[in-house]
N, C-alpha and C. Protein backbone atom coordinates (compact mmCIF):
# COMPACT_ATOMS: atom_id res chain seq x y z
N UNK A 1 113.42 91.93 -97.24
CA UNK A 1 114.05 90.74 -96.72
C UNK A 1 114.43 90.97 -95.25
N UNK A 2 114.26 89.75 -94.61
CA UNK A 2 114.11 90.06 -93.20
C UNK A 2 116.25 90.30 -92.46
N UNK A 3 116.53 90.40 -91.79
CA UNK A 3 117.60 90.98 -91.31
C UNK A 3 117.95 90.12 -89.59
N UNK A 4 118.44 88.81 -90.12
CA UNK A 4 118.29 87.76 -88.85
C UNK A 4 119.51 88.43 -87.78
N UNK A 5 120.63 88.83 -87.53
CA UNK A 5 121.77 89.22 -87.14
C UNK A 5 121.62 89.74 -85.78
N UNK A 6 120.65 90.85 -85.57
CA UNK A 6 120.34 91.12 -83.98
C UNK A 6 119.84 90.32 -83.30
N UNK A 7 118.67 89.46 -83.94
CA UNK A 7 117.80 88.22 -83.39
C UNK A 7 119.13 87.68 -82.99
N UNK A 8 119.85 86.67 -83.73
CA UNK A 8 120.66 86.00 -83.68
C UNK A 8 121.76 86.34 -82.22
N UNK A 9 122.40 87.60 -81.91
CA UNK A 9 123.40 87.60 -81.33
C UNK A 9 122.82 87.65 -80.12
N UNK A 10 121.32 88.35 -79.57
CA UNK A 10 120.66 88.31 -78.72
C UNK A 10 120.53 86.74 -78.11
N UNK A 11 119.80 85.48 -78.69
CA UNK A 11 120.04 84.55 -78.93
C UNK A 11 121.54 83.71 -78.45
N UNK A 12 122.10 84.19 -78.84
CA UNK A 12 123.62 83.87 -78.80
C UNK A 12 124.30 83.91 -77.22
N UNK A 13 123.91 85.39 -76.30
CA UNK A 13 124.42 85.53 -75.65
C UNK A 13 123.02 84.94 -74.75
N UNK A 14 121.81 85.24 -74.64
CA UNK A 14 121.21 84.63 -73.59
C UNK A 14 122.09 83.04 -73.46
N UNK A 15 122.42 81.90 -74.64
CA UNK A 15 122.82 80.99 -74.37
C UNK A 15 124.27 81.00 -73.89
N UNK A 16 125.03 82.16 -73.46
CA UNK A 16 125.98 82.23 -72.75
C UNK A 16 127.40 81.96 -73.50
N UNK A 17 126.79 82.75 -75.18
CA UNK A 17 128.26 82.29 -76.48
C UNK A 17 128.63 84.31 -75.66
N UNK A 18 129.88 84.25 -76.26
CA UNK A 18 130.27 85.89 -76.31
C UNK A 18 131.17 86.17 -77.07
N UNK A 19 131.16 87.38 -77.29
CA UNK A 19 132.07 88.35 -78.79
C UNK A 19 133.22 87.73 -78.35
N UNK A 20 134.19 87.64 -79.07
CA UNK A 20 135.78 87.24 -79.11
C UNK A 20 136.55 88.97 -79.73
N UNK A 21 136.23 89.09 -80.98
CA UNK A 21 137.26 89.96 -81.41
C UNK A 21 136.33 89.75 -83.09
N UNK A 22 136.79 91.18 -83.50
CA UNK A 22 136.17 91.48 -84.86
C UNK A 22 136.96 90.62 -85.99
N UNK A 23 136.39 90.18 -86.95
CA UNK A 23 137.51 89.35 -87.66
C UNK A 23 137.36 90.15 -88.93
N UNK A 24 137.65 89.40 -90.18
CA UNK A 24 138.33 89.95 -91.58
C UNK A 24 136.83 90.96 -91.94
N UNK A 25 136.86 92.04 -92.43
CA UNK A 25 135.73 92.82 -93.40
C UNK A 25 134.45 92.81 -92.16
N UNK A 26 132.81 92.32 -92.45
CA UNK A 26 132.25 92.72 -91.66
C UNK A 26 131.91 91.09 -90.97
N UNK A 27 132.83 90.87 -90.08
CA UNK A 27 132.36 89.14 -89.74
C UNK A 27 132.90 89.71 -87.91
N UNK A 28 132.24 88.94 -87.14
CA UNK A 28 132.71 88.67 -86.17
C UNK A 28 133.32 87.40 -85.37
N UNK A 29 134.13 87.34 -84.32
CA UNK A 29 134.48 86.05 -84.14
C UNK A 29 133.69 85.78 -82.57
N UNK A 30 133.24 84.88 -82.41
CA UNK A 30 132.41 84.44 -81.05
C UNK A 30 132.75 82.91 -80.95
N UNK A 31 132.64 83.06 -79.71
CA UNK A 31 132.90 81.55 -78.83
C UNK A 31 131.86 81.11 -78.45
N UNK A 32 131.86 80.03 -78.03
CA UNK A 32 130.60 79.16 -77.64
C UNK A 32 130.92 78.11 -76.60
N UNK A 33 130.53 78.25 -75.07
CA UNK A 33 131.06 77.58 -74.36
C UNK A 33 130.57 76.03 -74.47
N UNK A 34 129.37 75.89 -75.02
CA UNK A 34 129.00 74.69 -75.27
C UNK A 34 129.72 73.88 -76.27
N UNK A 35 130.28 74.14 -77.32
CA UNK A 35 130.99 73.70 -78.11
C UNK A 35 132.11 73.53 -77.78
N UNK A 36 132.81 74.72 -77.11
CA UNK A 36 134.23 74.72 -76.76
C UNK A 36 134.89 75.53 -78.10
N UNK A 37 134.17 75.54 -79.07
CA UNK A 37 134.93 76.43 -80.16
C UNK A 37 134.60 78.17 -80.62
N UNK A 38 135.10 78.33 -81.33
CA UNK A 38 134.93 80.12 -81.97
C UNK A 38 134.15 79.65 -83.95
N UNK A 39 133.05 80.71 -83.85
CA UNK A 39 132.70 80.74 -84.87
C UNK A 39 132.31 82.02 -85.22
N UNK A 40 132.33 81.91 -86.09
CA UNK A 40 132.16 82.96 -87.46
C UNK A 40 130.66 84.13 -87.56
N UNK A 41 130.18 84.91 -87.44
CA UNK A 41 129.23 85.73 -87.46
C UNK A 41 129.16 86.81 -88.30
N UNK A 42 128.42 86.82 -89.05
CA UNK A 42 128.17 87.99 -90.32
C UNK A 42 127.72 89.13 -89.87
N UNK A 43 127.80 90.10 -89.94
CA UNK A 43 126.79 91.36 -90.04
C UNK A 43 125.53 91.88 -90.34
N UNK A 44 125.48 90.92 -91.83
CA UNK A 44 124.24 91.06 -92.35
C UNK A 44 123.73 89.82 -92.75
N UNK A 45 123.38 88.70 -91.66
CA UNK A 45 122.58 87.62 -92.33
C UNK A 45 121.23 87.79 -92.82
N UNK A 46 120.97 87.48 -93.90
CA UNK A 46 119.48 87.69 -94.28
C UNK A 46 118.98 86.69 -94.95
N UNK A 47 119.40 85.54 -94.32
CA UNK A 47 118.98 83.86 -94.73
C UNK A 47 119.34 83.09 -93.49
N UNK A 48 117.53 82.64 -93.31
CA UNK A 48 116.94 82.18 -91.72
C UNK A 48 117.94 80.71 -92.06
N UNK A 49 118.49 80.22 -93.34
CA UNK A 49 119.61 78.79 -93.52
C UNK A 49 120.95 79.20 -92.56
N UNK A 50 121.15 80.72 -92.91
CA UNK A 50 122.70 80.85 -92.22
C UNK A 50 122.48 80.98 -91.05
N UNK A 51 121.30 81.62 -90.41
CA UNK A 51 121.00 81.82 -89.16
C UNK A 51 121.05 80.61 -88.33
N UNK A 52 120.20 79.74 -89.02
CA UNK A 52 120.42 78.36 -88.36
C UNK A 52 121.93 77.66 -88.47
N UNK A 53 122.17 77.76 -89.32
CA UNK A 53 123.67 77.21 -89.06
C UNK A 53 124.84 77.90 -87.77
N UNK A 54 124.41 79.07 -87.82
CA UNK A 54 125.83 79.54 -86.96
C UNK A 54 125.22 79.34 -85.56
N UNK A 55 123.94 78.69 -85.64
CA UNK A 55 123.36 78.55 -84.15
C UNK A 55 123.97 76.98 -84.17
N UNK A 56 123.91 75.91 -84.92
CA UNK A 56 124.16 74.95 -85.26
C UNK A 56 125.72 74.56 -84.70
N UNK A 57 126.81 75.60 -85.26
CA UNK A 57 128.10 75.86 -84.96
C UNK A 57 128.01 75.87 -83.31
N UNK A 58 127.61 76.71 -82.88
CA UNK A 58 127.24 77.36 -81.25
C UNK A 58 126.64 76.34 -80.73
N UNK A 59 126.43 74.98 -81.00
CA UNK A 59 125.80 73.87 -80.26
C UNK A 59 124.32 73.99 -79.56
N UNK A 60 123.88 75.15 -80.16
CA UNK A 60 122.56 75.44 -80.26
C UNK A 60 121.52 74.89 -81.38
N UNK A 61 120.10 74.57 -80.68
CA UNK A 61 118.97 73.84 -81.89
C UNK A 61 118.50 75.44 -83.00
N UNK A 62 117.99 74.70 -83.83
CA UNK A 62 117.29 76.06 -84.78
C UNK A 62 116.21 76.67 -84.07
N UNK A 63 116.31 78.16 -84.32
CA UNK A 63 115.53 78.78 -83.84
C UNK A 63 114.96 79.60 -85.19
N UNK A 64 114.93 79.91 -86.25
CA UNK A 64 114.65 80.21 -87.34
C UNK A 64 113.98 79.81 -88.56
């Protein structure tokens, strides 16, 4: 099973989101200047659905 999470944060920061602070167990917290809000990031996504969503959150289109 594929392992979306590096794709993803790579992704993340070319669009100019960045780390906030580690949150509860293995999640991270990131901001998104396009949104204006902080969302949620897993460690180990390995479903191209969640991948798209937390890009979704980040006011970013699917890339997955």
């Amino acid at each position: 099973m594929a392992d979306y999470t590096q794709h993803l944060k790579k992704h993340l920061q070319k669009a100019g989101c960045r780390f906030e602070r580690q949150g509860r167990g293995d999640h991270e917290i990131w901001y998104s200047p396009i949104t204006g809000i902080r969302f949620v990031v897993d460690q180990h996504i390995k479903s191209r659905h969640t991948a798209n969503a937390v890009l979704r959150q980040a006011g970013l289109p699917k890339k997955f």
